[in-house]
PDB file of N, CA and C in Angstrom:
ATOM      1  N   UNK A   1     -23.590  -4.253  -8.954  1.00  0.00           N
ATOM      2  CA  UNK A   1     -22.992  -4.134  -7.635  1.00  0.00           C
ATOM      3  C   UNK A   1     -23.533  -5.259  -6.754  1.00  0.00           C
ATOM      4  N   UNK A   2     -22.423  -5.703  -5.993  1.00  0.00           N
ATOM      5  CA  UNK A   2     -22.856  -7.088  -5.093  1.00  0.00           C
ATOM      6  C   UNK A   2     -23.894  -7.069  -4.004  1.00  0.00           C
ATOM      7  N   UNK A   3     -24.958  -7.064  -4.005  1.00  0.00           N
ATOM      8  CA  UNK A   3     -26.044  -6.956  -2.589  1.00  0.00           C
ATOM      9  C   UNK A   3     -25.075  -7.431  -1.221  1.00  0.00           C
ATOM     10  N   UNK A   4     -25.430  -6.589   0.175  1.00  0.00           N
ATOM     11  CA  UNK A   4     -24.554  -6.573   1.006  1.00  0.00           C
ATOM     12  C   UNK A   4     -25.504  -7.975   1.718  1.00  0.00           C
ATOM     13  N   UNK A   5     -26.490  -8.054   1.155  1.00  0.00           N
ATOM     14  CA  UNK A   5     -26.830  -9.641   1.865  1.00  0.00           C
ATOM     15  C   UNK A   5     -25.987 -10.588   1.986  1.00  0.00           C
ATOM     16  N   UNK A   6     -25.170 -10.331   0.604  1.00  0.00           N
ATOM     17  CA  UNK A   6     -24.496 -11.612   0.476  1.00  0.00           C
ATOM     18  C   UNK A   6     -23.559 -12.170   1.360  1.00  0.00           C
ATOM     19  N   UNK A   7     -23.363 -13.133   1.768  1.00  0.00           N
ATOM     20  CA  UNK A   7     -22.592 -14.002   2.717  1.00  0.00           C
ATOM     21  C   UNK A   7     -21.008 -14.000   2.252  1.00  0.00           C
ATOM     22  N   UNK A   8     -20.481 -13.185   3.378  1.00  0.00           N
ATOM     23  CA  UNK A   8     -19.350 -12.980   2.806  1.00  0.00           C
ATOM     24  C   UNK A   8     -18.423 -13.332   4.645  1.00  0.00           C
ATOM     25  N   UNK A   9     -17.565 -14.094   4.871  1.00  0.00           N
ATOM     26  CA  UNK A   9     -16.520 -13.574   6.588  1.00  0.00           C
ATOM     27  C   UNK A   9     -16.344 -12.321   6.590  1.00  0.00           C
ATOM     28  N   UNK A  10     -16.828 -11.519   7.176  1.00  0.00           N
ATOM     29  CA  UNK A  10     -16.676 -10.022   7.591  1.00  0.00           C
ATOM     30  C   UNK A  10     -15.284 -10.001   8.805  1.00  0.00           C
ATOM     31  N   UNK A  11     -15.449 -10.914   9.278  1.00  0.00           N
ATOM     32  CA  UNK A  11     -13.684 -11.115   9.632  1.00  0.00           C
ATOM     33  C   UNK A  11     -12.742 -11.186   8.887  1.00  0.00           C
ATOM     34  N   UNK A  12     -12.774 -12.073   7.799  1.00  0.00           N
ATOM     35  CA  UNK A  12     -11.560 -12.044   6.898  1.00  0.00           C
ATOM     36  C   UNK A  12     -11.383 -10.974   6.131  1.00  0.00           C
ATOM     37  N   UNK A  13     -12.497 -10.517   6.096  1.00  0.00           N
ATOM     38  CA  UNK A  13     -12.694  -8.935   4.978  1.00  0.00           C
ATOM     39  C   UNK A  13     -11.920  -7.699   5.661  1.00  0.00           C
ATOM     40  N   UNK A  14     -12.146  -7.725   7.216  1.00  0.00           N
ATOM     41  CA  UNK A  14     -11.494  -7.273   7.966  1.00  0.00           C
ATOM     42  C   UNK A  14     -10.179  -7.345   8.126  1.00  0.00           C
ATOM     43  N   UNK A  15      -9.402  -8.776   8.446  1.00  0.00           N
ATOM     44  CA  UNK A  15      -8.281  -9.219   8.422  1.00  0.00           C
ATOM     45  C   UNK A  15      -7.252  -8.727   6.925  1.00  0.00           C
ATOM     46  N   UNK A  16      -7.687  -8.900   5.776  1.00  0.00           N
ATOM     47  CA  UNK A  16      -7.272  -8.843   4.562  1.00  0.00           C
ATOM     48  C   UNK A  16      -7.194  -6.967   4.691  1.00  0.00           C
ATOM     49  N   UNK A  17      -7.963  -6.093   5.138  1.00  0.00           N
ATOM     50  CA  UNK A  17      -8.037  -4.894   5.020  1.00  0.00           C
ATOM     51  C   UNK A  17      -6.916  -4.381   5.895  1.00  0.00           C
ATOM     52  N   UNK A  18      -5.985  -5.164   6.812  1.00  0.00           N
ATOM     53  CA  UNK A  18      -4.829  -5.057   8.082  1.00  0.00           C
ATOM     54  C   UNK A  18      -4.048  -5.318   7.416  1.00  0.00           C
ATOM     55  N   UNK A  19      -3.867  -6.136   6.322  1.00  0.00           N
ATOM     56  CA  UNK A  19      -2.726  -6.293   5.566  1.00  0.00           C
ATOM     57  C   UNK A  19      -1.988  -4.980   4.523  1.00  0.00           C
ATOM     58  N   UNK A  20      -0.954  -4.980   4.912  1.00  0.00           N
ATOM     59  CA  UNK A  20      -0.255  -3.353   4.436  1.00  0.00           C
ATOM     60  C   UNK A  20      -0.508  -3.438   3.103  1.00  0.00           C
ATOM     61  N   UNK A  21      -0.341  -4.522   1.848  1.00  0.00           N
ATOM     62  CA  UNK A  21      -0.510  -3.954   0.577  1.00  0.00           C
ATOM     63  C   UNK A  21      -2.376  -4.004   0.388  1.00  0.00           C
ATOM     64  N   UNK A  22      -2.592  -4.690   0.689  1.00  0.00           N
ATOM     65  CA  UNK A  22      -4.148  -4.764   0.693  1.00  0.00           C
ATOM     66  C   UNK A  22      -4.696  -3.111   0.759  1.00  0.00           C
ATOM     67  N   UNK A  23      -4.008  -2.360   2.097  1.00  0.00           N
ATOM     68  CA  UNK A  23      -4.773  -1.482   2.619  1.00  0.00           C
ATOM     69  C   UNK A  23      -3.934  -0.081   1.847  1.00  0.00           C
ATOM     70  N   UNK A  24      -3.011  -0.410   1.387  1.00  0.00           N
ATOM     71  CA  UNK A  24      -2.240   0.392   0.251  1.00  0.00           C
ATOM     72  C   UNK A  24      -3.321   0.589  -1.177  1.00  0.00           C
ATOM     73  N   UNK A  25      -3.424  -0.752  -1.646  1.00  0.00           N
ATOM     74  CA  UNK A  25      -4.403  -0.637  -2.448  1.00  0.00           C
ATOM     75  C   UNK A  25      -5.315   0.417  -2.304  1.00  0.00           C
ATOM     76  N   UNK A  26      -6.089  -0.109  -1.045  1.00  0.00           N
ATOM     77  CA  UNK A  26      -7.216   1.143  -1.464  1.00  0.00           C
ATOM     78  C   UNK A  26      -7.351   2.173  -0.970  1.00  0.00           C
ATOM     79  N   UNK A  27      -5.597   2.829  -0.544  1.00  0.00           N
ATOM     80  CA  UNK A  27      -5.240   3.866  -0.449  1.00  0.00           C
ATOM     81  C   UNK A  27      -4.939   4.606  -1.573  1.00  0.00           C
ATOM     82  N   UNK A  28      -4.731   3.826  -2.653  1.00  0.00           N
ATOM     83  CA  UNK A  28      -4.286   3.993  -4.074  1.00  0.00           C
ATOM     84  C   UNK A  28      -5.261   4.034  -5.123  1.00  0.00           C
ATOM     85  N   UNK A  29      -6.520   3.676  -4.677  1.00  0.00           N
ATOM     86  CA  UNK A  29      -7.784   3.594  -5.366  1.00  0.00           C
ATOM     87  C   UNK A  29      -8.649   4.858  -4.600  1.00  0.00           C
ATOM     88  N   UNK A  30      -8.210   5.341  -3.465  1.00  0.00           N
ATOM     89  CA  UNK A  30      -9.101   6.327  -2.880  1.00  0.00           C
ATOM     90  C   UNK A  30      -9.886   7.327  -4.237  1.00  0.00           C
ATOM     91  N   UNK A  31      -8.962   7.764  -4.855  1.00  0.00           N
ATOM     92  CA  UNK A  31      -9.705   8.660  -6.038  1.00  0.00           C
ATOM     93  C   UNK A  31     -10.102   8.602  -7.296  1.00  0.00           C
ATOM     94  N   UNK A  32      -9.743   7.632  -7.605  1.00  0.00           N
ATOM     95  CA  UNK A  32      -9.624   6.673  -8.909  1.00  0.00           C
ATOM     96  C   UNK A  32      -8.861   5.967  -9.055  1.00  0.00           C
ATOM     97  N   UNK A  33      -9.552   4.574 -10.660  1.00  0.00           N
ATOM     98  CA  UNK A  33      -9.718   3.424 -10.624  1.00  0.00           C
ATOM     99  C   UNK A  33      -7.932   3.529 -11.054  1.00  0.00           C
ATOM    100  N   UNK A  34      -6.761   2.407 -10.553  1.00  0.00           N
ATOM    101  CA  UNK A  34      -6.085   2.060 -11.485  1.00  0.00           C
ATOM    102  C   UNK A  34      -5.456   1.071 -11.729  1.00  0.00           C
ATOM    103  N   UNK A  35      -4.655   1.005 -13.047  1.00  0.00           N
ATOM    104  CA  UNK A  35      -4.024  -0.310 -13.326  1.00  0.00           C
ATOM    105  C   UNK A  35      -3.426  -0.824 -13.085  1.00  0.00           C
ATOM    106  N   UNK A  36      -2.954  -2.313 -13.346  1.00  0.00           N
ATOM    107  CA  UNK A  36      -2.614  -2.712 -12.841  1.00  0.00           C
ATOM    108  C   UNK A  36      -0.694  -3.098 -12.720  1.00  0.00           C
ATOM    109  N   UNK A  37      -0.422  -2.092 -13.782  1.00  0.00           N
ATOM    110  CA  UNK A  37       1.102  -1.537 -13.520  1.00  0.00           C
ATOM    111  C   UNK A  37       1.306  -1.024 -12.922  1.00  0.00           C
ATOM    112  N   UNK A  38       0.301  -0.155 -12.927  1.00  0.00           N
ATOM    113  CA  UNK A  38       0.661   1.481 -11.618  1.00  0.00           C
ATOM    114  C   UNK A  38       0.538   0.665  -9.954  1.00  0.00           C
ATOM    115  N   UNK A  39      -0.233  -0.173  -9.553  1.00  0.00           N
ATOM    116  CA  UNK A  39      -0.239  -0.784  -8.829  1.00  0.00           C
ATOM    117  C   UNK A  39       1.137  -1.463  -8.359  1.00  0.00           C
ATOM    118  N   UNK A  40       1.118  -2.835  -9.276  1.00  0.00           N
ATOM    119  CA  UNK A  40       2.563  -3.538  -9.095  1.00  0.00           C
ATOM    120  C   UNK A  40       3.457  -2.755  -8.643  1.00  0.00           C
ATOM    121  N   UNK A  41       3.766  -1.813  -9.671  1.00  0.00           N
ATOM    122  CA  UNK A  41       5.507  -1.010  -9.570  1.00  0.00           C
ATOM    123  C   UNK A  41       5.183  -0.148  -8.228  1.00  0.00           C
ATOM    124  N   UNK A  42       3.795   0.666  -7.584  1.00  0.00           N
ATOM    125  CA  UNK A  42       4.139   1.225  -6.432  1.00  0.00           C
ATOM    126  C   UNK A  42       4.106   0.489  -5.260  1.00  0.00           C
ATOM    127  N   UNK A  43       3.698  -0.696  -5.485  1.00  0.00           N
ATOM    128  CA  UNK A  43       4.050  -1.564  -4.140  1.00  0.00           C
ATOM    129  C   UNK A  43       4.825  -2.959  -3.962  1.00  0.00           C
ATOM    130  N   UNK A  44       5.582  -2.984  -5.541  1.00  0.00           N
ATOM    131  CA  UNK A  44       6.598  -3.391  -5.559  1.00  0.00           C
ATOM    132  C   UNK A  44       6.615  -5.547  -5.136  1.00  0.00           C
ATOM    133  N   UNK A  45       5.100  -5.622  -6.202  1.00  0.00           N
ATOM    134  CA  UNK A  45       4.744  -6.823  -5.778  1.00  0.00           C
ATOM    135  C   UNK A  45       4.524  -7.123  -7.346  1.00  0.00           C
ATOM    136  N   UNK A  46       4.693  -8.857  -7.325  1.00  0.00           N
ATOM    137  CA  UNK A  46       4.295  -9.232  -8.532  1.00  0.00           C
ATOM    138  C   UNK A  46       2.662  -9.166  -8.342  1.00  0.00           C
ATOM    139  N   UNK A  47       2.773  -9.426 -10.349  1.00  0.00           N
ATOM    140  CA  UNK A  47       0.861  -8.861 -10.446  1.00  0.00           C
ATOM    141  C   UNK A  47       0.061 -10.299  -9.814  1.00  0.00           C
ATOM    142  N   UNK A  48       0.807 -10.990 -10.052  1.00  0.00           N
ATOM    143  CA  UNK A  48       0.515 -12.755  -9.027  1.00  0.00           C
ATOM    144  C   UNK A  48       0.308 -12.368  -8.267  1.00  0.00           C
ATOM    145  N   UNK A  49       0.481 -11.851  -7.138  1.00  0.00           N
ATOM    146  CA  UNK A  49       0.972 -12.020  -5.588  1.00  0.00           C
ATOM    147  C   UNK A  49      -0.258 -10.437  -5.700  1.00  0.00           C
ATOM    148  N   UNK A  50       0.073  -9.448  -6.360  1.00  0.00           N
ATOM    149  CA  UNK A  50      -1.461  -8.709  -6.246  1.00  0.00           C
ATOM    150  C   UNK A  50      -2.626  -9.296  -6.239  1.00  0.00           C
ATOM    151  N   UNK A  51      -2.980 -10.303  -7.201  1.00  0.00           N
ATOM    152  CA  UNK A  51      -4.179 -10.808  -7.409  1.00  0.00           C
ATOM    153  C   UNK A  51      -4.362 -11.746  -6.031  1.00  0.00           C
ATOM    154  N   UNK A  52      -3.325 -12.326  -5.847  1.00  0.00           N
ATOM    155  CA  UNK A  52      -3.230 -13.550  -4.562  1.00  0.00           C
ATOM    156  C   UNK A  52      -4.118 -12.899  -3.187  1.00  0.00           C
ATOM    157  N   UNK A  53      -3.501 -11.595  -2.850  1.00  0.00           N
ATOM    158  CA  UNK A  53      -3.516 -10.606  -1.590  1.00  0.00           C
ATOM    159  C   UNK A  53      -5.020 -10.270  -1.926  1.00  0.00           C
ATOM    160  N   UNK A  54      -5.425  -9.711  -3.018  1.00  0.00           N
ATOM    161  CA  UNK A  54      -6.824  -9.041  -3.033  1.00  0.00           C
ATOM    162  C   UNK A  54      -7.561 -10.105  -3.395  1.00  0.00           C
ATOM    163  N   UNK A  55      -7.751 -11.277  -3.261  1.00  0.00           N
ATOM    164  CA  UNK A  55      -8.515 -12.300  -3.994  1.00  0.00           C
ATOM    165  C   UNK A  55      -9.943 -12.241  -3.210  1.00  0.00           C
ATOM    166  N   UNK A  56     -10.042 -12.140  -1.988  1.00  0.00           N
ATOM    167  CA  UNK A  56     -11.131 -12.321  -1.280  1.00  0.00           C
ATOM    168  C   UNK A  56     -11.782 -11.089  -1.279  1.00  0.00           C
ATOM    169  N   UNK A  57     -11.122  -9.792  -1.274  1.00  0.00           N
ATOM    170  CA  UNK A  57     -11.960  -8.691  -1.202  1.00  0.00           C
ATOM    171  C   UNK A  57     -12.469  -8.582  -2.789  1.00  0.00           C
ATOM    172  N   UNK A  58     -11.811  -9.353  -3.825  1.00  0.00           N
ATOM    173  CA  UNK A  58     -12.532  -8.763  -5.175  1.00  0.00           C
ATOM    174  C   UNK A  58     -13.279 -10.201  -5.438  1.00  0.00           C
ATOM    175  N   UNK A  59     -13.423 -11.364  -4.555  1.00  0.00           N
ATOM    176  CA  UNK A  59     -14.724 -11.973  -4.516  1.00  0.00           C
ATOM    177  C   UNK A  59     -15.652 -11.703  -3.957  1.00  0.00           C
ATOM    178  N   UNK A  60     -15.686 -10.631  -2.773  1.00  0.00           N
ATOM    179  CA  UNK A  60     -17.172 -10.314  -2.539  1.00  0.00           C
ATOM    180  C   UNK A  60     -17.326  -8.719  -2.952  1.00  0.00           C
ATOM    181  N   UNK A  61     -16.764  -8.322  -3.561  1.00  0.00           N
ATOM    182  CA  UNK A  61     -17.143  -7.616  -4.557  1.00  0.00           C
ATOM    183  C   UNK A  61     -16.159  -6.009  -3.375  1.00  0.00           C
ATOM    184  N   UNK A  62     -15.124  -6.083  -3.116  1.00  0.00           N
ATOM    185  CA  UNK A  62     -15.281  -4.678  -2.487  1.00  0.00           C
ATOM    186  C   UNK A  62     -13.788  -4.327  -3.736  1.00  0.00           C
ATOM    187  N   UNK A  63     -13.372  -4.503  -4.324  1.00  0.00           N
ATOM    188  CA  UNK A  63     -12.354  -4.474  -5.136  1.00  0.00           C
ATOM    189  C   UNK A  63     -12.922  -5.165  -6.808  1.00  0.00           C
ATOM    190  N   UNK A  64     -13.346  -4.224  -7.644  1.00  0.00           N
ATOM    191  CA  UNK A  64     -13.451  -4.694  -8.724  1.00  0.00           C
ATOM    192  C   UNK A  64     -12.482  -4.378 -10.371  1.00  0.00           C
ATOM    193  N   UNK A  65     -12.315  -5.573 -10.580  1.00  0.00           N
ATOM    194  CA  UNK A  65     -11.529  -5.825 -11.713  1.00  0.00           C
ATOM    195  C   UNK A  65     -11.723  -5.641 -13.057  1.00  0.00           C
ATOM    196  N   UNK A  66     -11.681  -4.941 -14.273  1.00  0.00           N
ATOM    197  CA  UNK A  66     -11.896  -5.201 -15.453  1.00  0.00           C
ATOM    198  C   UNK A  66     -11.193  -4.738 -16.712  1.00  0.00           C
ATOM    199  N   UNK A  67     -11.046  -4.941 -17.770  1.00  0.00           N
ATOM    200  CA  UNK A  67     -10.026  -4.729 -18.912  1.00  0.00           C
ATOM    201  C   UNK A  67     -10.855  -3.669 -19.369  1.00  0.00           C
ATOM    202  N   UNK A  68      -9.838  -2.470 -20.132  1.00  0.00           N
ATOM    203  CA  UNK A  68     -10.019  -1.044 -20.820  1.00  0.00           C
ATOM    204  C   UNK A  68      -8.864  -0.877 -21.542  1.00  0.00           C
ATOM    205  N   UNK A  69      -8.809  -0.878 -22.895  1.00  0.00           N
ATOM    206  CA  UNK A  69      -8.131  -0.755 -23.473  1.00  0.00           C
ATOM    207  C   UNK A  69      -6.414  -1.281 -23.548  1.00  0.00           C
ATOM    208  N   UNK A  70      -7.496  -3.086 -23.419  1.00  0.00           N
ATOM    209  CA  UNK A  70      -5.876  -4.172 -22.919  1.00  0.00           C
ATOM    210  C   UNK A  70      -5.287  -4.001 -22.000  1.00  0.00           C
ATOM    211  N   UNK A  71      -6.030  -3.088 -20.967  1.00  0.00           N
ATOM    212  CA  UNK A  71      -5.066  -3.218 -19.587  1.00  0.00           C
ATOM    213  C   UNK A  71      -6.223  -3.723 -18.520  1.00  0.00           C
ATOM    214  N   UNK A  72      -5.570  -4.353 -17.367  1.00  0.00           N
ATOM    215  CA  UNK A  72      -6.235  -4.444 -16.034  1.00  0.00           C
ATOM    216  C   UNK A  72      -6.330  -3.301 -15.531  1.00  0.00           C
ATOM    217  N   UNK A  73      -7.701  -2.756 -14.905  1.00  0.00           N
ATOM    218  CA  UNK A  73      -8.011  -1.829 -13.894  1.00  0.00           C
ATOM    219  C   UNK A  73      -8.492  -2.617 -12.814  1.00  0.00           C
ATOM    220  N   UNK A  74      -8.456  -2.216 -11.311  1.00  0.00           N
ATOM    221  CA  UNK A  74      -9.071  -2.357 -10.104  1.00  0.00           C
ATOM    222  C   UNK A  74      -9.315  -0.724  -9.544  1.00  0.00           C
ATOM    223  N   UNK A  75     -10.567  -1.057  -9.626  1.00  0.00           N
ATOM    224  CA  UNK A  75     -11.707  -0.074  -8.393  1.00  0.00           C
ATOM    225  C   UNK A  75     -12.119  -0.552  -7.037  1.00  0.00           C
ATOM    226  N   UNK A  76     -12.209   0.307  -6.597  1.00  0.00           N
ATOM    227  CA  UNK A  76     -12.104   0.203  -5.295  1.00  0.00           C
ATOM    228  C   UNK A  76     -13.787   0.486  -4.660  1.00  0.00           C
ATOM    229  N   UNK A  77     -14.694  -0.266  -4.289  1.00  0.00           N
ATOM    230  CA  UNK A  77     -15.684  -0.343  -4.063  1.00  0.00           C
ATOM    231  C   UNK A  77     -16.158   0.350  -2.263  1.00  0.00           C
ATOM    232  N   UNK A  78     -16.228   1.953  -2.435  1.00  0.00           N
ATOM    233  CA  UNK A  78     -16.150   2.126  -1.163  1.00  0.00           C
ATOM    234  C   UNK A  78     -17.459   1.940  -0.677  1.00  0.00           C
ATOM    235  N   UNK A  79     -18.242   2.533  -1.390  1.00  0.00           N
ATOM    236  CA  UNK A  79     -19.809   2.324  -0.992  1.00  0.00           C
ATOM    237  C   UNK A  79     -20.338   1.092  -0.186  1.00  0.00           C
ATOM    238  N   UNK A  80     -19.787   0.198  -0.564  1.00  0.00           N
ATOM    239  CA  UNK A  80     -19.410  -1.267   0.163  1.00  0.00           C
ATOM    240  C   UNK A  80     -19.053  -1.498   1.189  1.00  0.00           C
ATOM    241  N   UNK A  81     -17.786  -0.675   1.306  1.00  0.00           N
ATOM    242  CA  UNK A  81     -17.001  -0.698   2.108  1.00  0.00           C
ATOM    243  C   UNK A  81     -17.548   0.076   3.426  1.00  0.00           C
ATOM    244  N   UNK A  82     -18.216   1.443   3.261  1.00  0.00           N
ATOM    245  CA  UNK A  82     -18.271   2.065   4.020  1.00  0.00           C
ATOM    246  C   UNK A  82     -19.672   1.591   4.858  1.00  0.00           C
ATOM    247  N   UNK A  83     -20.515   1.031   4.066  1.00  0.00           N
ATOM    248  CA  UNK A  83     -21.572   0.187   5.019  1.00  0.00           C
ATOM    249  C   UNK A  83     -21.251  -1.089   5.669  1.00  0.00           C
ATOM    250  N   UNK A  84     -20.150  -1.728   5.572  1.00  0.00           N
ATOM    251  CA  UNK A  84     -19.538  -2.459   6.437  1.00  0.00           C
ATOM    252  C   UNK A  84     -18.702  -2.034   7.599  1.00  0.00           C
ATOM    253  N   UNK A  85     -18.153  -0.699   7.262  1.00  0.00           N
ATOM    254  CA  UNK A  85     -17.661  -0.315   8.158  1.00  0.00           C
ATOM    255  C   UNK A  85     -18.842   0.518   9.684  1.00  0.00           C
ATOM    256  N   UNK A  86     -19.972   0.804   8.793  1.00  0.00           N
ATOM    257  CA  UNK A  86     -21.045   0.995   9.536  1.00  0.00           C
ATOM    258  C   UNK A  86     -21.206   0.451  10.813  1.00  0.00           C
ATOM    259  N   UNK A  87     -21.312  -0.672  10.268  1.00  0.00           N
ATOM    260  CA  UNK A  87     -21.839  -1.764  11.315  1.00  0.00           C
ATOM    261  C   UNK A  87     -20.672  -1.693  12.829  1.00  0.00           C
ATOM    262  N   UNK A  88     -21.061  -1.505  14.167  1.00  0.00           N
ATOM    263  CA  UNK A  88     -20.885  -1.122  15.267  1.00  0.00           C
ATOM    264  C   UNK A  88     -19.901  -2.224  15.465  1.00  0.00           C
ATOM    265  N   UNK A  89     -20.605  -3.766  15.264  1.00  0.00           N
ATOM    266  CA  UNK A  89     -20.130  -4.963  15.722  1.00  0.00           C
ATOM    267  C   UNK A  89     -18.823  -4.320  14.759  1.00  0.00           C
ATOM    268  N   UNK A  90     -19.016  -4.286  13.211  1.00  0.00           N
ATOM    269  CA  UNK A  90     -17.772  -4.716  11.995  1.00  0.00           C
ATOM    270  C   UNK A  90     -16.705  -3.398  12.689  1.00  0.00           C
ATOM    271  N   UNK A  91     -16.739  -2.576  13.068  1.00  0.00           N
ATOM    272  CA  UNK A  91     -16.030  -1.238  13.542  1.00  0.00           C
ATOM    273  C   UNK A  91     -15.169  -1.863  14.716  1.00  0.00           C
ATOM    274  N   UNK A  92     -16.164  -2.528  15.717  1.00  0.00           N
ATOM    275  CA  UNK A  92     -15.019  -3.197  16.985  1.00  0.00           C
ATOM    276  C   UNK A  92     -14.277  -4.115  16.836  1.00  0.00           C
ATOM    277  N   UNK A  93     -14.365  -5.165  15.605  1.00  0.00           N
ATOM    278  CA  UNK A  93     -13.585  -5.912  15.146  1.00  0.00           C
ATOM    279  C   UNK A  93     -12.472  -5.853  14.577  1.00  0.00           C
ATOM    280  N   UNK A  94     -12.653  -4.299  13.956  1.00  0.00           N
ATOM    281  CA  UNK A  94     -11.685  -3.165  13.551  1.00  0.00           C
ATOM    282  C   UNK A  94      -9.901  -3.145  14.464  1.00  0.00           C
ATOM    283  N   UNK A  95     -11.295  -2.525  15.477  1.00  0.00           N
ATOM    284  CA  UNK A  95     -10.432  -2.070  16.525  1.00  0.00           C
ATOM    285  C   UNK A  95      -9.587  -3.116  17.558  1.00  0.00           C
ATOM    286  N   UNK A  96     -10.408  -4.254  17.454  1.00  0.00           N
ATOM    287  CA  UNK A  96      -9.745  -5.401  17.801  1.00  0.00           C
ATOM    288  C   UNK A  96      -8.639  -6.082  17.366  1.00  0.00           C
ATOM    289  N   UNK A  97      -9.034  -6.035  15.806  1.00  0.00           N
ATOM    290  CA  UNK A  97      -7.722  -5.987  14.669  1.00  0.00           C
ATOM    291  C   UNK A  97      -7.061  -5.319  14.485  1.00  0.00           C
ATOM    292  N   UNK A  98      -6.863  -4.073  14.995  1.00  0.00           N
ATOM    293  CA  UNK A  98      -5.615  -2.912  15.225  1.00  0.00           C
ATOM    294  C   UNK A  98      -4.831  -3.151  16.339  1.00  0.00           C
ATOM    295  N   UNK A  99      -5.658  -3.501  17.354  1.00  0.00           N
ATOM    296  CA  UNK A  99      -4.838  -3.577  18.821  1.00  0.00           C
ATOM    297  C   UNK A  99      -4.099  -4.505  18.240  1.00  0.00           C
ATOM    298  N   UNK A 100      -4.599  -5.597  17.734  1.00  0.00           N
ATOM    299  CA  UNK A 100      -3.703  -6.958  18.035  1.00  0.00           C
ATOM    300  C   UNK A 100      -2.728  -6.838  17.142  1.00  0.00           C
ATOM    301  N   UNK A 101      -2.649  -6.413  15.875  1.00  0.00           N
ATOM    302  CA  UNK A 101      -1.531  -6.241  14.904  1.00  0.00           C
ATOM    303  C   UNK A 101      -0.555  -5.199  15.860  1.00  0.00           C
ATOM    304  N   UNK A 102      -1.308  -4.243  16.923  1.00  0.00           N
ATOM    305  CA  UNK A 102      -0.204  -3.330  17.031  1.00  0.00           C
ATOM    306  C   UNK A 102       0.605  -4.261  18.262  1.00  0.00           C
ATOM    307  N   UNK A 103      -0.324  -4.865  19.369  1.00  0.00           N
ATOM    308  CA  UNK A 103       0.629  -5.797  19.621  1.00  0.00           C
ATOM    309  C   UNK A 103       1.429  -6.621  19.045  1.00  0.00           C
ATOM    310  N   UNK A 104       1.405  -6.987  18.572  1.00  0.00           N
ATOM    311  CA  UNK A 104       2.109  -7.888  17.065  1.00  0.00           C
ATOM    312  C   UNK A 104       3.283  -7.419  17.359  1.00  0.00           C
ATOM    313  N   UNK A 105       3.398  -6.253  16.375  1.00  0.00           N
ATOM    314  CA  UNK A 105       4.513  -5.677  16.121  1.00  0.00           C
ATOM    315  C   UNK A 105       5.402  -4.535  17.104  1.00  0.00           C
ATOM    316  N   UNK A 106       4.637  -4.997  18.447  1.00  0.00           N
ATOM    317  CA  UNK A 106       5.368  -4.054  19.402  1.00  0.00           C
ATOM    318  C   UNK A 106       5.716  -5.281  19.962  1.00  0.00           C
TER     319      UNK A 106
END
């Protein structure tokens, strides 16, 4: 598991987590790990364009990848997740990144 020392944009980690399939993902990983068909076909993206979208969260480790029986799995690294979300500053950035998407789209 990736030490949370590691130097990672906690903005972009943020930003990437606002993105609807991104945050589908690990709505889809909430209970267990899965593959990467079941993925594609429920959000209706190539497995390219999956890997493209999650690239940064499964380089610092909050999305992890690995083969089981010739297939791709992705897990969803909450433990990670949820001590980033800890953080007071990483939470208002959150919320900063909600307002503004919801302006966005209003």
């Amino acid at each position: 598991m990736a030490d949370l020392s590691e130097n990672f944009d906690k903005q972009r980690i943020m930003e990437d987590l606002l993105d609807p399939k991104v945050s589908s993902v690990f709505i889809e990983l909430e209970n267990e790990e899965k593959d990467s068909e079941y993925l594609i076909e429920k959000l209706q993206i190539s497995l390219s364009e999956l890997r493209s979208r999650l690239s940064y969260v499964m380089e610092c480790g909050f999305i992890i990848v690995y083969q089981k029986n010739e297939k791709e799995f992705f897990k969803a690294n909450f433990e990670k997740l949820d001590k980033i979300m800890e953080n007071a500053n990483d939470f208002s950035g959150v919320v900063d990144g909600l307002t503004e998407l919801d302006q966005y789209l209003n």
